[in-house]
N, C-alpha and C. Protein backbone atom coordinates (compact mmCIF):
# COMPACT_ATOMS: atom_id res chain seq x y z
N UNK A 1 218.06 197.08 125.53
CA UNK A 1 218.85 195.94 125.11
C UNK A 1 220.13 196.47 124.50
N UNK A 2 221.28 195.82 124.89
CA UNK A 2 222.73 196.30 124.28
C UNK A 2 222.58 195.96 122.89
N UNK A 3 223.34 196.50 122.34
CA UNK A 3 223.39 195.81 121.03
C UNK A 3 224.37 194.77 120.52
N UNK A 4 225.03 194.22 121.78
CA UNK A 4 225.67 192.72 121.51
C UNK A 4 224.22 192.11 121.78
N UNK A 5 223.37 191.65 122.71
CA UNK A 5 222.43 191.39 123.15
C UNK A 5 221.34 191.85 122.34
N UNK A 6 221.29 192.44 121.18
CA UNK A 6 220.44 192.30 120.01
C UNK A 6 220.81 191.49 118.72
N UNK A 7 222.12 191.40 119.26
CA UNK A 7 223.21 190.83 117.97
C UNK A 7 223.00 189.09 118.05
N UNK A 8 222.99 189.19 119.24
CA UNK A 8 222.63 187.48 119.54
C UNK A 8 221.62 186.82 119.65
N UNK A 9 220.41 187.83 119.67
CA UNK A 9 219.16 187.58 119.84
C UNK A 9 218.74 187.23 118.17
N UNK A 10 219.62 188.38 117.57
CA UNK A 10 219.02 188.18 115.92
C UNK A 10 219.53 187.28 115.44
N UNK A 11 220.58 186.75 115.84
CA UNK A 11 221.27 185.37 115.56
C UNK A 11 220.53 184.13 115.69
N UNK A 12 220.05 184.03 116.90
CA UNK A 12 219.49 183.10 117.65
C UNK A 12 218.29 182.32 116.55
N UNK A 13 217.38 184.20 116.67
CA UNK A 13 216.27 184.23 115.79
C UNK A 13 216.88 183.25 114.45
N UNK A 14 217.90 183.55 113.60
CA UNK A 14 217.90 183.41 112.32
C UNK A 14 218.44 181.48 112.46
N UNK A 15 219.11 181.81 113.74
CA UNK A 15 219.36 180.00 113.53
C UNK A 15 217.99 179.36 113.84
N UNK A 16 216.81 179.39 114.62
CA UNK A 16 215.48 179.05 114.95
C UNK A 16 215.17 178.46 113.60
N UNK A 17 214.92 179.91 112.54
CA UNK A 17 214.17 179.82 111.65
C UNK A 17 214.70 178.88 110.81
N UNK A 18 215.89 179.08 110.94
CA UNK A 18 216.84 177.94 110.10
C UNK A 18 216.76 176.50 110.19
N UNK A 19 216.42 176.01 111.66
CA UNK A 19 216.08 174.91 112.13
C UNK A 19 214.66 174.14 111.52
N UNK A 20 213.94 175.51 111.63
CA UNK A 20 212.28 175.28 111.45
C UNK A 20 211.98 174.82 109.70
N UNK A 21 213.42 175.89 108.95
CA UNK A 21 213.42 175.81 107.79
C UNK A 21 213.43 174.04 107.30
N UNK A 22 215.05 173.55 107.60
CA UNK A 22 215.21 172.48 107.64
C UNK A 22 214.48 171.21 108.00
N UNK A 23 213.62 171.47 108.61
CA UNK A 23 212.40 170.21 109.76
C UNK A 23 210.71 170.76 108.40
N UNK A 24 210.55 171.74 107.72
CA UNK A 24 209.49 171.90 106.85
C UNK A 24 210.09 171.08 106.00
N UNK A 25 211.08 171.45 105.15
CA UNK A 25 211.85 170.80 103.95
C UNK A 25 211.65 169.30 103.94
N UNK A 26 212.18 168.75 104.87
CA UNK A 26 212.46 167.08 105.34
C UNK A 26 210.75 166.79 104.97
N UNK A 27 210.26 167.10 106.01
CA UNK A 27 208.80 167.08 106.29
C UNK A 27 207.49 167.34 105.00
N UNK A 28 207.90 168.42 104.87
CA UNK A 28 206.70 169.13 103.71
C UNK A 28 207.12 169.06 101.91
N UNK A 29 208.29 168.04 101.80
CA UNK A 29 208.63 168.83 100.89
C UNK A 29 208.28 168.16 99.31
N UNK A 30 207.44 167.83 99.50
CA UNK A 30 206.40 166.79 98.35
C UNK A 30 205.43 168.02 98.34
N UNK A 31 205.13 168.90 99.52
CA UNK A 31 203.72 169.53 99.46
C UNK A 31 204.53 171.13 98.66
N UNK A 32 205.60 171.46 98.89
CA UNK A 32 206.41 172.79 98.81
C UNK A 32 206.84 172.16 97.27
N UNK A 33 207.51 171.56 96.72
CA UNK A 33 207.46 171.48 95.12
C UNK A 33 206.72 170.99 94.61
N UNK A 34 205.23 170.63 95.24
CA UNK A 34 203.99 170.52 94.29
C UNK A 34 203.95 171.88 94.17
N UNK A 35 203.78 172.80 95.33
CA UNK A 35 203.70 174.17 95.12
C UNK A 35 204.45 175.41 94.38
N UNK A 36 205.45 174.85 94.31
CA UNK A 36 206.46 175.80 93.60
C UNK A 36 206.13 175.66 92.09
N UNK A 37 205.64 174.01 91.61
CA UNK A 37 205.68 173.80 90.59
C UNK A 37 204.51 174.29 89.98
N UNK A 38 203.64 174.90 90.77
CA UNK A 38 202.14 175.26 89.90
C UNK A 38 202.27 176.69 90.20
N UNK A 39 202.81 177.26 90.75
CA UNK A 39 202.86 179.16 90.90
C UNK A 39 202.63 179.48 89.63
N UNK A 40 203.46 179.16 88.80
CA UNK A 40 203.06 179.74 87.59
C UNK A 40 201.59 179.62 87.27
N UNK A 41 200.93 178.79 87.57
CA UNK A 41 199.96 178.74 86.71
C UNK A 41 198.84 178.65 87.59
N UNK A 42 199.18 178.96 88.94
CA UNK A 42 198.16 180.09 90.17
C UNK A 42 198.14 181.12 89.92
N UNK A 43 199.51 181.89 89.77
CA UNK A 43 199.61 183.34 88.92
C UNK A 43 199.14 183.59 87.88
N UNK A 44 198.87 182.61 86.87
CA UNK A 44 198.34 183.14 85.65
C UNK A 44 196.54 183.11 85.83
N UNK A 45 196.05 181.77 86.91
CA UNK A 45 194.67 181.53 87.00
C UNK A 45 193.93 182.62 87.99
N UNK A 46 194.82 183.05 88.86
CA UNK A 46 194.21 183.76 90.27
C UNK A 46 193.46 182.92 90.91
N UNK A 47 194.08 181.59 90.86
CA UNK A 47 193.00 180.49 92.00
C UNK A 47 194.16 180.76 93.16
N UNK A 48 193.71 179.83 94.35
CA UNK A 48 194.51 179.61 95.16
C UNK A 48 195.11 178.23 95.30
N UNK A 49 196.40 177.69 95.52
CA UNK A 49 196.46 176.59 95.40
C UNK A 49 196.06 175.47 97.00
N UNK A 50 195.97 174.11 96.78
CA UNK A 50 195.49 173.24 97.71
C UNK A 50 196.72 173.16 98.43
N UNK A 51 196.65 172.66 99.58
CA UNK A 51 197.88 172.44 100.36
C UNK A 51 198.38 172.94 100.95
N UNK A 52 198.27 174.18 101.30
CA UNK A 52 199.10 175.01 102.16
C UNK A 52 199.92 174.19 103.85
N UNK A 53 200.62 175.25 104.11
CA UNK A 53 201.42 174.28 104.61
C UNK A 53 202.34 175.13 105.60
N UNK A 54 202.38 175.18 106.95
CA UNK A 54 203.15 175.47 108.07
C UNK A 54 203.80 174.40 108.58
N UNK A 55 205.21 174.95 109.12
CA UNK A 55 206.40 174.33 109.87
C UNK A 55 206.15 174.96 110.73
N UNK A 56 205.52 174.71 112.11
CA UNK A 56 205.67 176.07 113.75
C UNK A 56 206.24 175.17 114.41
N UNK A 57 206.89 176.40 115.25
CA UNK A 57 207.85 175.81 116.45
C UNK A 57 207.95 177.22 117.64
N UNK A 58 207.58 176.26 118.84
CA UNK A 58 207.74 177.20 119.90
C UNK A 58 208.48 176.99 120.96
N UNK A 59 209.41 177.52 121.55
CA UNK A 59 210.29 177.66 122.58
C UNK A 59 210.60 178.53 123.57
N UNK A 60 210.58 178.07 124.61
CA UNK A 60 210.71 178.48 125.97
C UNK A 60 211.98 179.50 125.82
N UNK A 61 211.69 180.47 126.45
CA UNK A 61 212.93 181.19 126.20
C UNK A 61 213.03 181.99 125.11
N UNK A 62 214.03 183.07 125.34
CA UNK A 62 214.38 184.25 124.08
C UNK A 62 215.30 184.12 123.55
N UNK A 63 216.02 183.30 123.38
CA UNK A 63 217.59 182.96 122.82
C UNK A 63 216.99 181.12 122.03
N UNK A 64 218.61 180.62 121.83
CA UNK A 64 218.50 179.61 120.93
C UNK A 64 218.71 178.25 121.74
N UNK A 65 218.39 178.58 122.75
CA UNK A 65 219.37 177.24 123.02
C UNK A 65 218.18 176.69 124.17
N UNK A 66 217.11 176.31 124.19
CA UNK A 66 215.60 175.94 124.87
C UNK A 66 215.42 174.95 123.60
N UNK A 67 214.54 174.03 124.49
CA UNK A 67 213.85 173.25 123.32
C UNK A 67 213.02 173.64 123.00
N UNK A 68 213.02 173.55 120.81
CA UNK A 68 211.90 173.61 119.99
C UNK A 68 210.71 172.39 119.96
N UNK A 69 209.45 172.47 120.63
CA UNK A 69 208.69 171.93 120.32
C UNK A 69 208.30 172.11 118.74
N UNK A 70 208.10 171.66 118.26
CA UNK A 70 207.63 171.67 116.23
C UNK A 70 206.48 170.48 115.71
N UNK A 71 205.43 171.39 114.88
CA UNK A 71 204.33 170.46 114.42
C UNK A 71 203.92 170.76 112.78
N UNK A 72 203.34 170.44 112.23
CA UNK A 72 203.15 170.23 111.21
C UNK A 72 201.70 170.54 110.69
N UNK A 73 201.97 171.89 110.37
CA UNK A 73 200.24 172.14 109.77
C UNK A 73 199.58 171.97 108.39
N UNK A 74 199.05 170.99 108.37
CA UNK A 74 198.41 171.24 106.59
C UNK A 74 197.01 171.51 106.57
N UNK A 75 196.56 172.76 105.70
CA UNK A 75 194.97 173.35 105.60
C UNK A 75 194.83 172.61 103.81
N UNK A 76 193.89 172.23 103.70
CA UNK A 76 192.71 171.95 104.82
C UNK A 76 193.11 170.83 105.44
N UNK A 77 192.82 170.78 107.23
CA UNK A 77 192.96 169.76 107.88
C UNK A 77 193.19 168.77 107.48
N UNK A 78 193.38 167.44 107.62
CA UNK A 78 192.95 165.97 107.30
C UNK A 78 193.94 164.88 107.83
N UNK A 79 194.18 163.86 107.31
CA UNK A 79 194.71 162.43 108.00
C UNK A 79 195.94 163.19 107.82
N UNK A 80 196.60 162.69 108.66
CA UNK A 80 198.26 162.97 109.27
C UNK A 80 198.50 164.33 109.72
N UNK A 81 197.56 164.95 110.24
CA UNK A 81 197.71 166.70 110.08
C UNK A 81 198.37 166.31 111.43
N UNK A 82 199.94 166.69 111.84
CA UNK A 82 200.42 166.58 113.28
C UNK A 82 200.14 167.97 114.13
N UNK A 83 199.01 168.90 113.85
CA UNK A 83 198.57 169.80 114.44
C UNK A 83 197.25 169.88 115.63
N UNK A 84 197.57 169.64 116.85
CA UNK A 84 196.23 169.07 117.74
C UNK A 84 195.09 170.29 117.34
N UNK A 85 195.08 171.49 116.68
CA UNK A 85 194.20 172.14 116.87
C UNK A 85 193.91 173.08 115.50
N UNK A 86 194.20 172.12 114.53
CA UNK A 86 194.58 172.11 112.86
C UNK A 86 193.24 172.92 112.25
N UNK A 87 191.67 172.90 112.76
CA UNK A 87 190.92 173.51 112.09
C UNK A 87 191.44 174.59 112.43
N UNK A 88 191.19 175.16 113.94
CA UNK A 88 191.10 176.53 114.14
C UNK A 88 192.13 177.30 113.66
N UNK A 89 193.12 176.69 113.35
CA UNK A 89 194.50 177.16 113.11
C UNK A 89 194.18 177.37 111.43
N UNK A 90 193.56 177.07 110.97
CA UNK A 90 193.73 176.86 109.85
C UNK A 90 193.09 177.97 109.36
N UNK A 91 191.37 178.38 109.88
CA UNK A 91 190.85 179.41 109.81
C UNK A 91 191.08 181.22 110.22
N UNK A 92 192.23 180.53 111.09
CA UNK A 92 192.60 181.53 111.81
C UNK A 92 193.79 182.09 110.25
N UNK A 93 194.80 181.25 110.08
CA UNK A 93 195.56 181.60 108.65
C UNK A 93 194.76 182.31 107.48
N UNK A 94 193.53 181.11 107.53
CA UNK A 94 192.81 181.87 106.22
C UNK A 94 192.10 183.62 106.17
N UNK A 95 191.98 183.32 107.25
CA UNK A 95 191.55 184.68 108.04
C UNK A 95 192.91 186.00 107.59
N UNK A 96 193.76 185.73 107.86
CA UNK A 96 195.12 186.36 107.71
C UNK A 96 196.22 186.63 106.29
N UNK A 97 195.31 185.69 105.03
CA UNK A 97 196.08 184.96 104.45
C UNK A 97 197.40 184.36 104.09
N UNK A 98 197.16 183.95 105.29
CA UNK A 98 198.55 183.06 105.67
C UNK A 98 199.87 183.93 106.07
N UNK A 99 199.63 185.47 106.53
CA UNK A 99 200.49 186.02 107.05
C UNK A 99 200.13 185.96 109.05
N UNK A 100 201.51 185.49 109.98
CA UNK A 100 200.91 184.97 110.95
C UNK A 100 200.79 186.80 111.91
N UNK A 101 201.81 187.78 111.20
CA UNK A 101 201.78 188.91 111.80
C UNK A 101 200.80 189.98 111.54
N UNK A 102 199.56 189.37 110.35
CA UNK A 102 198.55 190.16 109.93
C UNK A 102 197.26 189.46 111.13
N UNK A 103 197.42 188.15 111.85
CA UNK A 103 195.97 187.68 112.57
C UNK A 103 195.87 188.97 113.24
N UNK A 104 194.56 189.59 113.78
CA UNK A 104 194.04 190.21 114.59
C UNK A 104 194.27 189.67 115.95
N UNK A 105 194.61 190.74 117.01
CA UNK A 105 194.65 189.92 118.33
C UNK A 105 193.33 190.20 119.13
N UNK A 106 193.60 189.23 119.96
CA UNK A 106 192.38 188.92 120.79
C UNK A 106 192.22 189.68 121.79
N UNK A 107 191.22 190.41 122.45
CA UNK A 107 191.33 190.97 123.78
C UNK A 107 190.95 190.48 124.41
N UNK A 108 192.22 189.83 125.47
CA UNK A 108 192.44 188.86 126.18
C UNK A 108 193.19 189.57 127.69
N UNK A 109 192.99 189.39 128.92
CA UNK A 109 193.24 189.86 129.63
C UNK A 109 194.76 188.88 130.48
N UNK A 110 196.23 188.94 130.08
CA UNK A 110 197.39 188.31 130.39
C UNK A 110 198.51 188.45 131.64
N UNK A 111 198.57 187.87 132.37
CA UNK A 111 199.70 188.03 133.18
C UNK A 111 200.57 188.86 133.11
N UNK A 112 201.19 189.80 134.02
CA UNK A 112 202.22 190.68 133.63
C UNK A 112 203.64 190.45 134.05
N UNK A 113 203.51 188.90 133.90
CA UNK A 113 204.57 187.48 134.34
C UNK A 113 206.10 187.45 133.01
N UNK A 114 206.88 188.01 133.22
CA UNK A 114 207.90 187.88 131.91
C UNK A 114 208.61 186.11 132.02
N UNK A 115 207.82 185.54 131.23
CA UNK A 115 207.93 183.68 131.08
C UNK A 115 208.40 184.18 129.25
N UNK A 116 209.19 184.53 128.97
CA UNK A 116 209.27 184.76 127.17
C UNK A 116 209.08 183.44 126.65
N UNK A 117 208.68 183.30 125.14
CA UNK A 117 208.70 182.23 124.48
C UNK A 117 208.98 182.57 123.33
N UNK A 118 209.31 181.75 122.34
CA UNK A 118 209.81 182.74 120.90
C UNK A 118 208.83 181.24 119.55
N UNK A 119 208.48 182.19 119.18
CA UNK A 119 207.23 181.20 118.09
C UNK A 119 208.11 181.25 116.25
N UNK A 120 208.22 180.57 116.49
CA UNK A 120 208.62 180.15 114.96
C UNK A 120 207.62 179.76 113.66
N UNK A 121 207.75 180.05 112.19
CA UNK A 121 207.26 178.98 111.52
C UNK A 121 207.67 179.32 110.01
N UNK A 122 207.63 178.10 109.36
CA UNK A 122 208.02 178.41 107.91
C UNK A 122 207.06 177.17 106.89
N UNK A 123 206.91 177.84 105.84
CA UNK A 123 206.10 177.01 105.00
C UNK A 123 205.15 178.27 103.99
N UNK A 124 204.19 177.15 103.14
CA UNK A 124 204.01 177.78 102.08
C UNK A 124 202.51 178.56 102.33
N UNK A 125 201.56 179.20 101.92
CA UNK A 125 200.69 179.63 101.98
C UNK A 125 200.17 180.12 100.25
N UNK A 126 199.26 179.83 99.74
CA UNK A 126 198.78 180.15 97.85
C UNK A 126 200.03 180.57 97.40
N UNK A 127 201.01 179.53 97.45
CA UNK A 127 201.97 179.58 96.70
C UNK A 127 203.09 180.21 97.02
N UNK A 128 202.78 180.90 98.20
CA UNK A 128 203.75 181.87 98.76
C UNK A 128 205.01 181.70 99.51
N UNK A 129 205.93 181.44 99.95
CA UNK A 129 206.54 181.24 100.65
C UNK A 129 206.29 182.17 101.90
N UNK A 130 206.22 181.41 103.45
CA UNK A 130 205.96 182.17 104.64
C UNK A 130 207.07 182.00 105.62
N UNK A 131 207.87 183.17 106.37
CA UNK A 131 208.80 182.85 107.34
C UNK A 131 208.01 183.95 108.62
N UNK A 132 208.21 183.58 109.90
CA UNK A 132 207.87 184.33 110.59
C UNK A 132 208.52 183.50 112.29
N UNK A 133 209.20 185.39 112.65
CA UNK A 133 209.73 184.58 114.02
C UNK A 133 208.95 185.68 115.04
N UNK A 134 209.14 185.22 116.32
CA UNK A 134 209.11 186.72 117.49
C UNK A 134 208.89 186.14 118.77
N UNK A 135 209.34 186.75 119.43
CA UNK A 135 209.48 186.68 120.87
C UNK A 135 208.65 187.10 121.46
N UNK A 136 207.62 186.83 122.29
CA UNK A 136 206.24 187.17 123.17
C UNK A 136 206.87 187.10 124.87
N UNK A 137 205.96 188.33 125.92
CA UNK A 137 206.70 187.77 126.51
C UNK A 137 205.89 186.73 127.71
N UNK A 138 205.32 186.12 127.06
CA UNK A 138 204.71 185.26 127.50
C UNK A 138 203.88 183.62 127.11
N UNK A 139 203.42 182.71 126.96
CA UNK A 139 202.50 182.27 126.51
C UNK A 139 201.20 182.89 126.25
N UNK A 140 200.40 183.41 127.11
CA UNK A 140 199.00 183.62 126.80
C UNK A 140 199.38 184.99 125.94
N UNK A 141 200.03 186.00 126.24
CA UNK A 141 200.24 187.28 124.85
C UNK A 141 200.51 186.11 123.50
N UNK A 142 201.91 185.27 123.80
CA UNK A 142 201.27 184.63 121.93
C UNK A 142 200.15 184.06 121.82
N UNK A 143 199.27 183.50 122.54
CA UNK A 143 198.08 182.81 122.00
C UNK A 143 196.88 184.16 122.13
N UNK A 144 197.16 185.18 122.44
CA UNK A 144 196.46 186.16 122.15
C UNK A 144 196.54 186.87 120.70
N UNK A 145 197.91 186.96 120.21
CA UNK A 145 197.98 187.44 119.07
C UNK A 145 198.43 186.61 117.91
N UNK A 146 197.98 185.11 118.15
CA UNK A 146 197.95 184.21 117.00
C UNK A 146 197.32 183.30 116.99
N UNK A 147 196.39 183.44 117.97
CA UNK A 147 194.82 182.71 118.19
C UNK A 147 195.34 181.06 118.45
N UNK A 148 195.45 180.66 117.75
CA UNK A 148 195.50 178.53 117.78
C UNK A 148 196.70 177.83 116.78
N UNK A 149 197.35 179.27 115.94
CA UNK A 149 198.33 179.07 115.44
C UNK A 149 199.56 178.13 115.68
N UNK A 150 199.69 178.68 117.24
CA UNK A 150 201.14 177.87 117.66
C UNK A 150 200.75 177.48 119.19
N UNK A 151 199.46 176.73 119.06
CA UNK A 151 198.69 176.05 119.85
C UNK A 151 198.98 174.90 120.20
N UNK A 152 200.22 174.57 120.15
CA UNK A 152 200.57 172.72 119.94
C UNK A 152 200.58 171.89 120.56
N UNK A 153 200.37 172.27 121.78
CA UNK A 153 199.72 171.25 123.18
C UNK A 153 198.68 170.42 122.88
N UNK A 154 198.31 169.33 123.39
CA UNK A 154 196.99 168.56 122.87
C UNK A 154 196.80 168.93 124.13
């Protein structure tokens, strides 16, 4: 890759996340300053707090300019969760704690088809703030190495 062509890719990336940022905020953001507002006193308890909370978004393509599909994850599951596949996804996070580049991947046998897609997401995890982008170059490699995460098809 040139490095104009890394230059724009990292661009791309940072406007994505930026997008994804903006669409959690709107969306989550009763659940993100309940959360901000008790850190302190998750940090002082060592509990974990309720609510956690993903912004994902996935798009066709390696650059910025494909449409973002985007859904709305809240663990634990429940009414309004806009995630079609919200348990597994959820276990799969807890599994990870809520880092999406720590899930274990699956050995899964994938096309050697270059279809890229680029997976987005932002939101909170025990208080944490979570950003995470990357480019797969495929569908089934991301649903290999993020299990039901950015599963958003019903």
């Amino acid at each position: 890759m040139t490095s104009s062509a890394h230059t724009a890719t990292t661009t791309a990336v940072k406007g994505l996340l930026a997008a994804a940022a903006a669409g959690a905020l709107l969306i989550g953001a009763a659940g993100a300053a309940s959360a901000a507002d008790h850190d302190t006193e998750r940090r002082a308890s060592g509990r974990a707090l309720p609510g956690n909370w993903m912004y994902l978004g996935v798009m066709e393509g390696d650059g910025a300019f494909g449409d973002l599909q985007g859904r709305l994850l809240r663990c634990p599951p429940g009414k309004g969760n806009g995630h079609p596949h919200a348990g597994a996804a959820c276990r799969t996070l807890a599994k990870a704690k809520g880092e999406i580049a720590n899930i274990k991947p699956r050995d899964v046998a994938c096309p050697m088809i270059y279809k890229p897609v680029t997976a987005v997401a932002y939101g909170m995890w025990d208080g944490t703030r979570r950003i995470y982008a990357k480019t797969f170059s495929n569908d089934c490699v991301m649903g290999a190495e993020t299990g039901s995460v950015f599963k958003l098809a019903e």
